[in-house]
C-alpha atoms as a PDB file:
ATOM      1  CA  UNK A   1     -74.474   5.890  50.776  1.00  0.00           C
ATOM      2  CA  UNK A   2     -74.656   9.164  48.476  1.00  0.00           C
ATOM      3  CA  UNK A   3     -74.785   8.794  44.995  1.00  0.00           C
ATOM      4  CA  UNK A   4     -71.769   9.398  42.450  1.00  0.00           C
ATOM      5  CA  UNK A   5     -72.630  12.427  40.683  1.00  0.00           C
ATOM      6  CA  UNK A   6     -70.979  12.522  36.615  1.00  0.00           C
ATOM      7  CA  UNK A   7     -70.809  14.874  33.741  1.00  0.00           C
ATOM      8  CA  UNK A   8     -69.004  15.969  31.048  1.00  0.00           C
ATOM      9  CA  UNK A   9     -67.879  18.583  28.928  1.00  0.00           C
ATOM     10  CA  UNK A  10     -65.888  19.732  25.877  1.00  0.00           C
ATOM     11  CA  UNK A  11     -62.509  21.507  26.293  1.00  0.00           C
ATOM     12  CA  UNK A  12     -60.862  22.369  23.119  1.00  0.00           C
ATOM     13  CA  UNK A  13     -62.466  19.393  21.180  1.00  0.00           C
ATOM     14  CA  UNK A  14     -61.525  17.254  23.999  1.00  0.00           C
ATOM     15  CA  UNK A  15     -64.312  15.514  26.210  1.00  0.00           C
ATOM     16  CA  UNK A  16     -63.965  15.449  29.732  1.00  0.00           C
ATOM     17  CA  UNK A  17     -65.766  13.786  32.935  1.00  0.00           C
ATOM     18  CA  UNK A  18     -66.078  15.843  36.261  1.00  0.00           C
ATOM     19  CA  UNK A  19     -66.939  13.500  38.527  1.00  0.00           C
ATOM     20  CA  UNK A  20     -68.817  14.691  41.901  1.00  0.00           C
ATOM     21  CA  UNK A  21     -68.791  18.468  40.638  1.00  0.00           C
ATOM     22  CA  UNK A  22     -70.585  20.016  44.008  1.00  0.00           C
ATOM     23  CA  UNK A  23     -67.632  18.396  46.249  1.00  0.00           C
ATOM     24  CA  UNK A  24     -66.123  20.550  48.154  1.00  0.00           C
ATOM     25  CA  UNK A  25     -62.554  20.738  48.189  1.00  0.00           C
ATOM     26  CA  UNK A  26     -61.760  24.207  49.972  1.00  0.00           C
ATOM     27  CA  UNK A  27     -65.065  24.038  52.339  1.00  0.00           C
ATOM     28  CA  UNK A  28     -63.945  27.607  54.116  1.00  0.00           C
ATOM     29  CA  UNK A  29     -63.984  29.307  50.686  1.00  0.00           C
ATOM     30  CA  UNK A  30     -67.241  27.252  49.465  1.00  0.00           C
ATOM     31  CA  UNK A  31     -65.355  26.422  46.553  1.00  0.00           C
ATOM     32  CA  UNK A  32     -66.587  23.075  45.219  1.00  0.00           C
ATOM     33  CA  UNK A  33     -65.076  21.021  42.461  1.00  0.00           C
ATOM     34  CA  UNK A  34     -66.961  22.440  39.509  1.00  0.00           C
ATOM     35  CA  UNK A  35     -65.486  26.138  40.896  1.00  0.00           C
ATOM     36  CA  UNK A  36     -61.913  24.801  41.374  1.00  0.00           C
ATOM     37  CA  UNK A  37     -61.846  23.596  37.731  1.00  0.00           C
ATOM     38  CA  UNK A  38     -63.374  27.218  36.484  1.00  0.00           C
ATOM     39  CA  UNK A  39     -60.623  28.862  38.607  1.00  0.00           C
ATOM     40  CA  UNK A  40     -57.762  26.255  36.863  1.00  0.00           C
ATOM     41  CA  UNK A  41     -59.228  27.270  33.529  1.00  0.00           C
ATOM     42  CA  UNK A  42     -58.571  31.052  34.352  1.00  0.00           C
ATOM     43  CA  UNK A  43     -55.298  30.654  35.597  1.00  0.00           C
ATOM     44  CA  UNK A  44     -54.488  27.959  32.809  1.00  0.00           C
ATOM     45  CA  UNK A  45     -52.609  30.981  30.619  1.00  0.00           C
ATOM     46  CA  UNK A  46     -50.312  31.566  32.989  1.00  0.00           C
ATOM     47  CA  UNK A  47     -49.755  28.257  34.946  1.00  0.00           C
ATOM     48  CA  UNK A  48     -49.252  25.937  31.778  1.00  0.00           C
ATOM     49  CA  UNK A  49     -46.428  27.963  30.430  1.00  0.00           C
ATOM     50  CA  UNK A  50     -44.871  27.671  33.770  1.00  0.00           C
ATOM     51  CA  UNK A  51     -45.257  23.896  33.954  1.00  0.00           C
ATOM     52  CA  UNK A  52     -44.608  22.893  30.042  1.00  0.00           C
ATOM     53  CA  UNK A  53     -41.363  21.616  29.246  1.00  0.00           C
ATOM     54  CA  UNK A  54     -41.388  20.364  33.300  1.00  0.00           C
ATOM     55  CA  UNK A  55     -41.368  16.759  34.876  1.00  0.00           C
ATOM     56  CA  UNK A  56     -44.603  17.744  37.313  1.00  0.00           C
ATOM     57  CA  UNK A  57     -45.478  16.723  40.610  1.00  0.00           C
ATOM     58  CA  UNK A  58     -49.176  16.947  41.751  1.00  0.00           C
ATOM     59  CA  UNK A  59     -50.670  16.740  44.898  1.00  0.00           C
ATOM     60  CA  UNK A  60     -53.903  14.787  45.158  1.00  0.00           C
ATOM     61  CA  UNK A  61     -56.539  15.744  47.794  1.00  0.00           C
ATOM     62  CA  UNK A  62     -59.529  13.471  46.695  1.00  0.00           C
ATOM     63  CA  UNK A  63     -61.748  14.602  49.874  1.00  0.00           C
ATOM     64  CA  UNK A  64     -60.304  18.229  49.848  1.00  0.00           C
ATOM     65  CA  UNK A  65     -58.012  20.181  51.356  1.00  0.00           C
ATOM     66  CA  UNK A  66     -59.668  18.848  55.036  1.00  0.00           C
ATOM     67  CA  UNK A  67     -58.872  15.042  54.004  1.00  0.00           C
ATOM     68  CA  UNK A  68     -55.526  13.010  53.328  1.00  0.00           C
ATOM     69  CA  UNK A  69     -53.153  13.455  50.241  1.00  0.00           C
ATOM     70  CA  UNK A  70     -50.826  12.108  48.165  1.00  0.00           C
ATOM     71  CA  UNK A  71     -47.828  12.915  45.811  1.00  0.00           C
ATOM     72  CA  UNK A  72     -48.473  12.024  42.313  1.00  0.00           C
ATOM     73  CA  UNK A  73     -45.816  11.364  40.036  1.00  0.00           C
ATOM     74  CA  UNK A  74     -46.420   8.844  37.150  1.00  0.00           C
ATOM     75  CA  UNK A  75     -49.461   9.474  35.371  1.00  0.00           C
ATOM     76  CA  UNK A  76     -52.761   8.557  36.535  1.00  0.00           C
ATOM     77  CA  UNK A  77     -54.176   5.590  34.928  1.00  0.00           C
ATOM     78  CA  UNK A  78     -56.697   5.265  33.118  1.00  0.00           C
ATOM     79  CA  UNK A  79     -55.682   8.515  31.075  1.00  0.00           C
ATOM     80  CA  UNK A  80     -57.384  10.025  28.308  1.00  0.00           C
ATOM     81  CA  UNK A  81     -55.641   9.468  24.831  1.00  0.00           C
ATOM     82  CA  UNK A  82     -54.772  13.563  24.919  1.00  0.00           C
ATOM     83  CA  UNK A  83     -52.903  13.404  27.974  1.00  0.00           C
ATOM     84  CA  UNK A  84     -48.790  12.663  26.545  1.00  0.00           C
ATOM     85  CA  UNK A  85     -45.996  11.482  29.198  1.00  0.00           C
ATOM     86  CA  UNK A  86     -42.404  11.394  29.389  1.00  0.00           C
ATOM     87  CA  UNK A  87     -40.565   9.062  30.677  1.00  0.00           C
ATOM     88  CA  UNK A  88     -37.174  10.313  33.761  1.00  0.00           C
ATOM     89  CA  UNK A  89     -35.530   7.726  35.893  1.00  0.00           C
ATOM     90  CA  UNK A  90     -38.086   4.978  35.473  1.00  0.00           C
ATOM     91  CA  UNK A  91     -41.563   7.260  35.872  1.00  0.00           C
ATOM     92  CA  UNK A  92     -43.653   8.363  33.569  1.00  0.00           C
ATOM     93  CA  UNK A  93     -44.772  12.182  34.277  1.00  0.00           C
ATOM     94  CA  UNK A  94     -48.029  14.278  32.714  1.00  0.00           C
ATOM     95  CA  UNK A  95     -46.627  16.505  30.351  1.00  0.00           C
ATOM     96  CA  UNK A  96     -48.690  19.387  31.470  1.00  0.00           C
ATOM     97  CA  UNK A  97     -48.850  21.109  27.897  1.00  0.00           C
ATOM     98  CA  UNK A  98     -52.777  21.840  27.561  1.00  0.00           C
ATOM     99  CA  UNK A  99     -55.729  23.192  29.206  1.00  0.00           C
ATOM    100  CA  UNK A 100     -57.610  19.897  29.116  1.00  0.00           C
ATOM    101  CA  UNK A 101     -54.722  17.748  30.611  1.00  0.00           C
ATOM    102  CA  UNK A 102     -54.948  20.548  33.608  1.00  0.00           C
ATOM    103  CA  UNK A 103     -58.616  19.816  33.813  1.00  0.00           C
ATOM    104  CA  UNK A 104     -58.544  16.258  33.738  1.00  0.00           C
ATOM    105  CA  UNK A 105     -55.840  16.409  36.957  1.00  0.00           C
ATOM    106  CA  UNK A 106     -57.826  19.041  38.287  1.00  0.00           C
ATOM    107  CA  UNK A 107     -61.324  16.310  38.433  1.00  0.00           C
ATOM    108  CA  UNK A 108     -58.674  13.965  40.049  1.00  0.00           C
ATOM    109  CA  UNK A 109     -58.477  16.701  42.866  1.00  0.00           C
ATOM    110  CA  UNK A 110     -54.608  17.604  41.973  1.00  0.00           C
ATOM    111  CA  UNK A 111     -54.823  20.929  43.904  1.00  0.00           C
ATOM    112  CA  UNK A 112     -50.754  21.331  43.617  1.00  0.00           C
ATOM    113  CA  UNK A 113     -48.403  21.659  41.063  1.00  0.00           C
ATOM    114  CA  UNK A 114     -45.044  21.586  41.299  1.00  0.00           C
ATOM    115  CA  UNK A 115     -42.713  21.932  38.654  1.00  0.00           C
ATOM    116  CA  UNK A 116     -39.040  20.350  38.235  1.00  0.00           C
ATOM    117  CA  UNK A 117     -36.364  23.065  38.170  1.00  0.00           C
ATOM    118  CA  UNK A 118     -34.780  21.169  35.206  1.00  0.00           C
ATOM    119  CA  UNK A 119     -36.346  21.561  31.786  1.00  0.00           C
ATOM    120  CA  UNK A 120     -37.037  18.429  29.857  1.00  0.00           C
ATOM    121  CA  UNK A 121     -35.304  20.254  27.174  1.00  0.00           C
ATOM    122  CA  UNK A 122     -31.804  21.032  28.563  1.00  0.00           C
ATOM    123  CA  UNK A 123     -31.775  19.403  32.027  1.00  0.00           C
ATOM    124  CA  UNK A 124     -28.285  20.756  32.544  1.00  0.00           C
ATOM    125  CA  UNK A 125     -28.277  24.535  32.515  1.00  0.00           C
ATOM    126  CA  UNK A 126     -31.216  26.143  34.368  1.00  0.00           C
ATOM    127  CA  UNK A 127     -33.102  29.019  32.736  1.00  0.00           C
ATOM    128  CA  UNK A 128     -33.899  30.596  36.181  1.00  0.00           C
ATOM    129  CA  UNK A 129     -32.476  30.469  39.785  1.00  0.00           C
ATOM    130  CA  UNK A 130     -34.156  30.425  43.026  1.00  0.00           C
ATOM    131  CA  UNK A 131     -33.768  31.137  46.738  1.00  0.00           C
ATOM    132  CA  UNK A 132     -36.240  29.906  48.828  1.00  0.00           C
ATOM    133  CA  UNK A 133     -37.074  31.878  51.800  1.00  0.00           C
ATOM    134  CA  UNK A 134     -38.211  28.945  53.966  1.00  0.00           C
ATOM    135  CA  UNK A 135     -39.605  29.885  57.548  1.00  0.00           C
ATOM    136  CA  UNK A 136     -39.008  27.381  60.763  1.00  0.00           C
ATOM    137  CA  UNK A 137     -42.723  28.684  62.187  1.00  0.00           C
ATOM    138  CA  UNK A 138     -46.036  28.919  60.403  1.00  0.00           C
ATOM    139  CA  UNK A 139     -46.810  32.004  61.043  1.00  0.00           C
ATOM    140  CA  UNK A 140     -43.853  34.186  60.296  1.00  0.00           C
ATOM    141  CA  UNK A 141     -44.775  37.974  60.756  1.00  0.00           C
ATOM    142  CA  UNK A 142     -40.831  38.636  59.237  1.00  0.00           C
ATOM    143  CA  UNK A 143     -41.183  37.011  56.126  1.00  0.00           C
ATOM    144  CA  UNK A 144     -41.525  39.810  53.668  1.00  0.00           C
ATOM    145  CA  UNK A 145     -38.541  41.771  55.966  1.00  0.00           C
ATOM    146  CA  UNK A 146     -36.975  38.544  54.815  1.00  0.00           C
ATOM    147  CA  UNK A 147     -37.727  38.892  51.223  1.00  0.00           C
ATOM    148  CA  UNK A 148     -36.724  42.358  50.952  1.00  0.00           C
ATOM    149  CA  UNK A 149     -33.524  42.225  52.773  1.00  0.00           C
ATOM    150  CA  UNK A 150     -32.627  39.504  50.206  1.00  0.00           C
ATOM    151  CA  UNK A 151     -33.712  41.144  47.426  1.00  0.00           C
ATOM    152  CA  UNK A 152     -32.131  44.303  48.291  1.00  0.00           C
ATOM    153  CA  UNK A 153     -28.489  41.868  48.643  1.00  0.00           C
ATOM    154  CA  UNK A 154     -28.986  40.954  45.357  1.00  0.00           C
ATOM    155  CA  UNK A 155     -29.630  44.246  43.658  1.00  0.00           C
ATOM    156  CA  UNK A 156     -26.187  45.441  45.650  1.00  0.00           C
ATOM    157  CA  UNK A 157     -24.527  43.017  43.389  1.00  0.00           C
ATOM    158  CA  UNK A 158     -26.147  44.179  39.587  1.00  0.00           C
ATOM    159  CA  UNK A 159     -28.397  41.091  40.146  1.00  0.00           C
ATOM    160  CA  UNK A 160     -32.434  41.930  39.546  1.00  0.00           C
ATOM    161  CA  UNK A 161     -35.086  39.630  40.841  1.00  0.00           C
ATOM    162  CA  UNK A 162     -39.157  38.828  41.716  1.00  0.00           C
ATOM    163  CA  UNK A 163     -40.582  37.707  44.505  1.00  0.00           C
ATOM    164  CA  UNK A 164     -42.719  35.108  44.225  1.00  0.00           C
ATOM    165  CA  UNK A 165     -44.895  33.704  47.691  1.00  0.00           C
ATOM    166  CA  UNK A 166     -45.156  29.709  47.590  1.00  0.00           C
ATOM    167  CA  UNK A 167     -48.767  30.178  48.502  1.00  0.00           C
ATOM    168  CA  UNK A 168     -47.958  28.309  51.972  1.00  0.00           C
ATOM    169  CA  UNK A 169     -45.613  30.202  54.414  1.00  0.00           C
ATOM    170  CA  UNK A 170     -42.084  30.792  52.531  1.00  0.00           C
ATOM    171  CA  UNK A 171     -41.080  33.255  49.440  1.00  0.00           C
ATOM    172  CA  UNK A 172     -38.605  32.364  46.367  1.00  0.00           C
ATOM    173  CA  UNK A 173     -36.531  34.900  45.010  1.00  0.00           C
ATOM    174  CA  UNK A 174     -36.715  33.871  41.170  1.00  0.00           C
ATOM    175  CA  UNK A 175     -33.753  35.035  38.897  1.00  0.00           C
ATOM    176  CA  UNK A 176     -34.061  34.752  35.258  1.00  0.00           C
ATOM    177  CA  UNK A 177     -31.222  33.558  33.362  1.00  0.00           C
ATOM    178  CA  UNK A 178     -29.275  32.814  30.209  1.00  0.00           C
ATOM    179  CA  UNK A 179     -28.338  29.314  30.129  1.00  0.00           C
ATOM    180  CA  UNK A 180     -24.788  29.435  30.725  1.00  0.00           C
ATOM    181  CA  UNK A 181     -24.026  27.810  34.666  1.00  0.00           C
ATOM    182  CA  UNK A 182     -24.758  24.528  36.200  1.00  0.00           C
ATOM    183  CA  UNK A 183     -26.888  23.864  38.824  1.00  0.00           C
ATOM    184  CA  UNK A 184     -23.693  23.417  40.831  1.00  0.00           C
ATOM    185  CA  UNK A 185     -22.165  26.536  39.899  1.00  0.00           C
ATOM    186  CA  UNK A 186     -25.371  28.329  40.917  1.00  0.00           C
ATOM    187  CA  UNK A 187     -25.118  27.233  44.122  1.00  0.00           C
ATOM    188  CA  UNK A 188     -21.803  28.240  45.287  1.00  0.00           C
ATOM    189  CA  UNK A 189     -23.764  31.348  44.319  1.00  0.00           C
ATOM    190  CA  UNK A 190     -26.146  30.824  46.689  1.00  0.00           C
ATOM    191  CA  UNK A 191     -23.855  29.640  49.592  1.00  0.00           C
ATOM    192  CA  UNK A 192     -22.597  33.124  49.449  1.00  0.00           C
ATOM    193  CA  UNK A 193     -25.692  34.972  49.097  1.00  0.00           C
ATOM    194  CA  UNK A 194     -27.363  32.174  52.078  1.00  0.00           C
ATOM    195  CA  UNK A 195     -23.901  32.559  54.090  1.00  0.00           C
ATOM    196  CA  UNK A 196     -23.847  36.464  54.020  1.00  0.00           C
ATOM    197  CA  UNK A 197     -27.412  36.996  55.001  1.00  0.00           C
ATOM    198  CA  UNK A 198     -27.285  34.745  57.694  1.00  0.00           C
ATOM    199  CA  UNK A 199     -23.849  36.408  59.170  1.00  0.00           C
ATOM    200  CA  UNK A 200     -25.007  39.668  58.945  1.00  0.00           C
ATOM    201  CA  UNK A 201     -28.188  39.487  60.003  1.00  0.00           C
ATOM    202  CA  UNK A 202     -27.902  36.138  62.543  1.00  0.00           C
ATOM    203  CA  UNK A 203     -31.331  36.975  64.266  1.00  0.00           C
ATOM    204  CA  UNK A 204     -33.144  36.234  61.010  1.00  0.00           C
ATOM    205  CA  UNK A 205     -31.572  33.874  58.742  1.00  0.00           C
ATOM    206  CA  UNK A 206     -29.940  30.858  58.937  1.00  0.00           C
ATOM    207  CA  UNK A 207     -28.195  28.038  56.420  1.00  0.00           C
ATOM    208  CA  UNK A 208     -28.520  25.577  58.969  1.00  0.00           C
ATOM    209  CA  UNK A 209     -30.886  22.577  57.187  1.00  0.00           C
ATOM    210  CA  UNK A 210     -31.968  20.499  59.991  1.00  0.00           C
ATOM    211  CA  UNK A 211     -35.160  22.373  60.678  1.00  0.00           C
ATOM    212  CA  UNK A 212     -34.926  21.279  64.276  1.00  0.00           C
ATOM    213  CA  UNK A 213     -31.893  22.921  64.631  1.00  0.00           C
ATOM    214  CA  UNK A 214     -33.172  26.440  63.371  1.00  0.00           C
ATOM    215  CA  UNK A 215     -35.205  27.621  66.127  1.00  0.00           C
ATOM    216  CA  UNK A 216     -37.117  30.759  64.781  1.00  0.00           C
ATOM    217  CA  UNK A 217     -34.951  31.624  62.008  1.00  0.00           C
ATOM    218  CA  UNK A 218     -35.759  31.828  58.013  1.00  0.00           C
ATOM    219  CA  UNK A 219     -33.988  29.133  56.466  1.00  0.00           C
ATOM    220  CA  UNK A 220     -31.953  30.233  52.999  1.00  0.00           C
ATOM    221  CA  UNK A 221     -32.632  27.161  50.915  1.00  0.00           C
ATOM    222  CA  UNK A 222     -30.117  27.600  48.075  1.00  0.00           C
ATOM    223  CA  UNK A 223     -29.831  23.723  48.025  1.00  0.00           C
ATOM    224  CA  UNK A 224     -33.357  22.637  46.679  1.00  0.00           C
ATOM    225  CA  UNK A 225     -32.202  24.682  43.335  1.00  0.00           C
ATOM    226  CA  UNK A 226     -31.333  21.339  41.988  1.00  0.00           C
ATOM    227  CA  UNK A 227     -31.679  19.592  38.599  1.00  0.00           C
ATOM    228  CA  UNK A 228     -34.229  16.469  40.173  1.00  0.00           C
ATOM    229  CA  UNK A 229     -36.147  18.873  42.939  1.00  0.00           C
ATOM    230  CA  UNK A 230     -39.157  20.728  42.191  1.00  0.00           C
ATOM    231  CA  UNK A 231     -40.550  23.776  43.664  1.00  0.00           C
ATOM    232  CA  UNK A 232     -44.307  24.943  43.279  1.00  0.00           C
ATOM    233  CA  UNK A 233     -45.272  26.402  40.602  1.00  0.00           C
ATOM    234  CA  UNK A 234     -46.010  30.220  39.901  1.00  0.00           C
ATOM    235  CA  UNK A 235     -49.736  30.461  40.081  1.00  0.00           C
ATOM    236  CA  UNK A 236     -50.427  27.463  41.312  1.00  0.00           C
ATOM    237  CA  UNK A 237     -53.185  26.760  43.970  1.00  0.00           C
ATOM    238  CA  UNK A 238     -52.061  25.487  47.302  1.00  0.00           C
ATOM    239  CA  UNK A 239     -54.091  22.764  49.705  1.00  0.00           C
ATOM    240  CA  UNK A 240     -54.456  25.462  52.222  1.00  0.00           C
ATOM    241  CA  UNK A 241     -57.822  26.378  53.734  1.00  0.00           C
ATOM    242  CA  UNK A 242     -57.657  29.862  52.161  1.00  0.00           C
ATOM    243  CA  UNK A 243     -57.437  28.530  48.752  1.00  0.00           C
ATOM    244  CA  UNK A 244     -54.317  30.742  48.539  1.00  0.00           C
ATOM    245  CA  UNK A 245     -51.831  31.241  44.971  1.00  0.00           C
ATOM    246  CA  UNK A 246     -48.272  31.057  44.581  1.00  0.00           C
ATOM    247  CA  UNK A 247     -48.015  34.571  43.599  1.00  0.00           C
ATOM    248  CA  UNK A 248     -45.328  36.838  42.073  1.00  0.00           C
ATOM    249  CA  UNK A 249     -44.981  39.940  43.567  1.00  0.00           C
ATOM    250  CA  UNK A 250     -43.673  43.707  42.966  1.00  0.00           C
ATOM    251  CA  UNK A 251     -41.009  44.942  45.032  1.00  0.00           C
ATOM    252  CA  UNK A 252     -42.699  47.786  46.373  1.00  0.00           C
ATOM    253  CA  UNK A 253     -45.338  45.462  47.686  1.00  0.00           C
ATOM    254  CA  UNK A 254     -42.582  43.543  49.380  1.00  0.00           C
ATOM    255  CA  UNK A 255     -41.675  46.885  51.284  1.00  0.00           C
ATOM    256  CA  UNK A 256     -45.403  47.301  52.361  1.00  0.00           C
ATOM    257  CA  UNK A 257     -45.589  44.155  54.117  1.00  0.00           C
ATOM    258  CA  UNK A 258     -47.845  41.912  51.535  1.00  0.00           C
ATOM    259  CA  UNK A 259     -49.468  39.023  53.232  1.00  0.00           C
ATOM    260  CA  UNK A 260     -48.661  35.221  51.627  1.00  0.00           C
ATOM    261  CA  UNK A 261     -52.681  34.995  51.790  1.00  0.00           C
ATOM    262  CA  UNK A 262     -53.136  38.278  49.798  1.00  0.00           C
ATOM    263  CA  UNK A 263     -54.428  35.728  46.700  1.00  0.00           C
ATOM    264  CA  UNK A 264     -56.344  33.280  45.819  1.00  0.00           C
ATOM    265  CA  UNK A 265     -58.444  30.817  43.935  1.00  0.00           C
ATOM    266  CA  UNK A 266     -61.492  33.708  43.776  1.00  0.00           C
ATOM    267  CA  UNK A 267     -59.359  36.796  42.932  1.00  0.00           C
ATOM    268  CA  UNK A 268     -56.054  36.248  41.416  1.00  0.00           C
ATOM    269  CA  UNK A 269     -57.417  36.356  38.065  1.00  0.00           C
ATOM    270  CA  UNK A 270     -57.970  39.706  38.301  1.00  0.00           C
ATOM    271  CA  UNK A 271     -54.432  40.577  39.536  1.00  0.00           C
ATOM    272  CA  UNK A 272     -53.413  38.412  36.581  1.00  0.00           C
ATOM    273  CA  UNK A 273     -55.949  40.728  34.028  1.00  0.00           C
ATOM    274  CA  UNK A 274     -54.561  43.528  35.365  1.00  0.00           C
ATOM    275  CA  UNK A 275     -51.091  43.048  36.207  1.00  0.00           C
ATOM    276  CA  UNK A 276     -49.819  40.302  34.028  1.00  0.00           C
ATOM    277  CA  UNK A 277     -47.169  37.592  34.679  1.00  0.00           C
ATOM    278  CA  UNK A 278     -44.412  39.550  36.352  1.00  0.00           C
ATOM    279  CA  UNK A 279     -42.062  37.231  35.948  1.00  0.00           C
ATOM    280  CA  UNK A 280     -41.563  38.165  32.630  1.00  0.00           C
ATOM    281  CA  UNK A 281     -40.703  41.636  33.542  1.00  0.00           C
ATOM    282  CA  UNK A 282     -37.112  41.045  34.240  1.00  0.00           C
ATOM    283  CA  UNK A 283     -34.943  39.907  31.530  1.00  0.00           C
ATOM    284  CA  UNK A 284     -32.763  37.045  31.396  1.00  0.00           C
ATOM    285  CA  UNK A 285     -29.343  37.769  32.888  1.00  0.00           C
ATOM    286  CA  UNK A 286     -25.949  36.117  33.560  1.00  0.00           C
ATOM    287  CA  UNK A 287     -24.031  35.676  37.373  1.00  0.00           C
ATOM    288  CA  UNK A 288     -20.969  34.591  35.898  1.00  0.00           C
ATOM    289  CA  UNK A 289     -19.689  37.942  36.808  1.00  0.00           C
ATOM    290  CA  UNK A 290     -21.062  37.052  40.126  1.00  0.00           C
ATOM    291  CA  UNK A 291     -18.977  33.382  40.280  1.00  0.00           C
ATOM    292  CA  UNK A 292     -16.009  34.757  38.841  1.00  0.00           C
ATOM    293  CA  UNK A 293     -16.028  37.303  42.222  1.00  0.00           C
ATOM    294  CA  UNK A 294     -17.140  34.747  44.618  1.00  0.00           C
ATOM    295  CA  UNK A 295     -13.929  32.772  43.027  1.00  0.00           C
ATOM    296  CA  UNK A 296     -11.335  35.263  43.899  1.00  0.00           C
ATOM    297  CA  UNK A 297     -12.329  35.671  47.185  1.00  0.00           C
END
């Protein structure tokens, strides 16, 4: 039987064990416990103040990516006296709000985060909006033709976006936004937008949401934008063998056919150094404009 390896440290005045640091939890990218939590500490900056003000969802993979998971909702117990909860239909999530809350899920072998589209704050109006780009096959070569026809639909109608990968096999088309629609109201939005793409270009996209009735085709999820559903969140690590990121992306990089795997646990924080969070690029907007149109029609 192998022995239970334990240590701790000190994060921000805040002691921490790492249980088992040489584990391996992405063995193709020799990236063992004691790595993963360096990497979450690099990309803490930028995940966190996705996540904060969030109900979170983590995904638990306590042999690595090669073993079996589980969702995590209510917080783990024990938990540290740092780690604060709120409480949302009976559970009580991790408020994900500092870097040694992420590091204590990250010992626990959380190696996905996913994020609530509501805010804690203001459940009701969303402060972004999302299509998800959601391919029927794993390997989907048209993807990023995908992406950019969609993107290129919305800039036709005054509406400016980012790409963001999910890490796994799908994009989201992220929309910043002034808080003034529903979640309902945004998606009669996105029944247009899903309905359009899929009519005009019926050999790629499709609305249908039984996956077994899509065949080949890219699904336009406008439906999980929901207050209740979550989607990953950006720069988050995904339980793939690649150790791959949920990544925003620039347009032009869209256009030159960027691969989903493109980034990872071992370089994205040096496209993060370098290129900063681009979803804070594009300002906040309003698609009332956009509802009041899709209302006359």
């Amino acid at each position: 039987m192998s022995r239970s390896v334990k240590g701790t440290i000190v994060v921000e005045g805040q002691e921490l064990t790492v249980s088992n640091p040489e584990k391996l939890l992405f063995p193709e990218m020799g990236i063992t416990k004691a790595i993963f939590l360096q990497r979450l500490a690099a990309l803490s900056p930028w995940l966190l103040k996705h996540c904060q003000d969030r109900l979170l969802t983590t995904i638990r993979y306590p042999d690595g990516v090669n073993g079996k998971s589980f969702y995590q909702k209510n917080c783990p117990t024990p938990a540290p006296d740092f780690v604060e909860t709120v409480s949302s239909e009976s559970i009580d999530y991790v408020k994900l709000s500092s870097l040694p809350v992420l590091l204590w899920l990250g010992n626990l072998a959380c190696l996905e985060y996913h994020a609530s589209f509501d805010r804690i704050s203001d459940p009701a109006y969303p402060t972004e909006w999302v299509i998800d780009l959601d391919p029927s096959l794993e390997d989907e070569p048209r993807i990023m033709e995908a992406a950019l026809l969609t993107g290129d639909l919305l800039r036709s109608l005054g509406i400016a976006s980012t790409p963001k990968t999910s890490g796994a096999t799908g994009v989201q088309i992220i929309v910043p936004l002034v808080k003034d629609l529903t979640f309902d109201e945004l998606r009669r939005i996105g029944e247009f937008v899903g309905t359009y793409l899929a009519d005009k270009h019926p050999k790629l996209f499709t609305i249908e949401r039984l996956k077994k009735n899509r065949g080949d085709l890219i699904y336009v999820d406008y439906l999980q934008h929901y207050q209740g559903k979550t989607i990953i969140a950006p720069y988050s690590p995904r339980a793939r063998a690649g150790a791959s990121v949920s990544t925003p992306l620039h347009w032009n990089e869209v256009r030159r056919g960027a691969a989903i795997t493109d980034y990872h646990l071992l370089n994205i924080e040096e496209r993060l150094l370098r290129e900063g969070d681009l979803l804070d690029q594009v300002p906040a907007q309003t698609l009332r404009p956009i509802l009041s149109f899709i209302g006359r029609r």
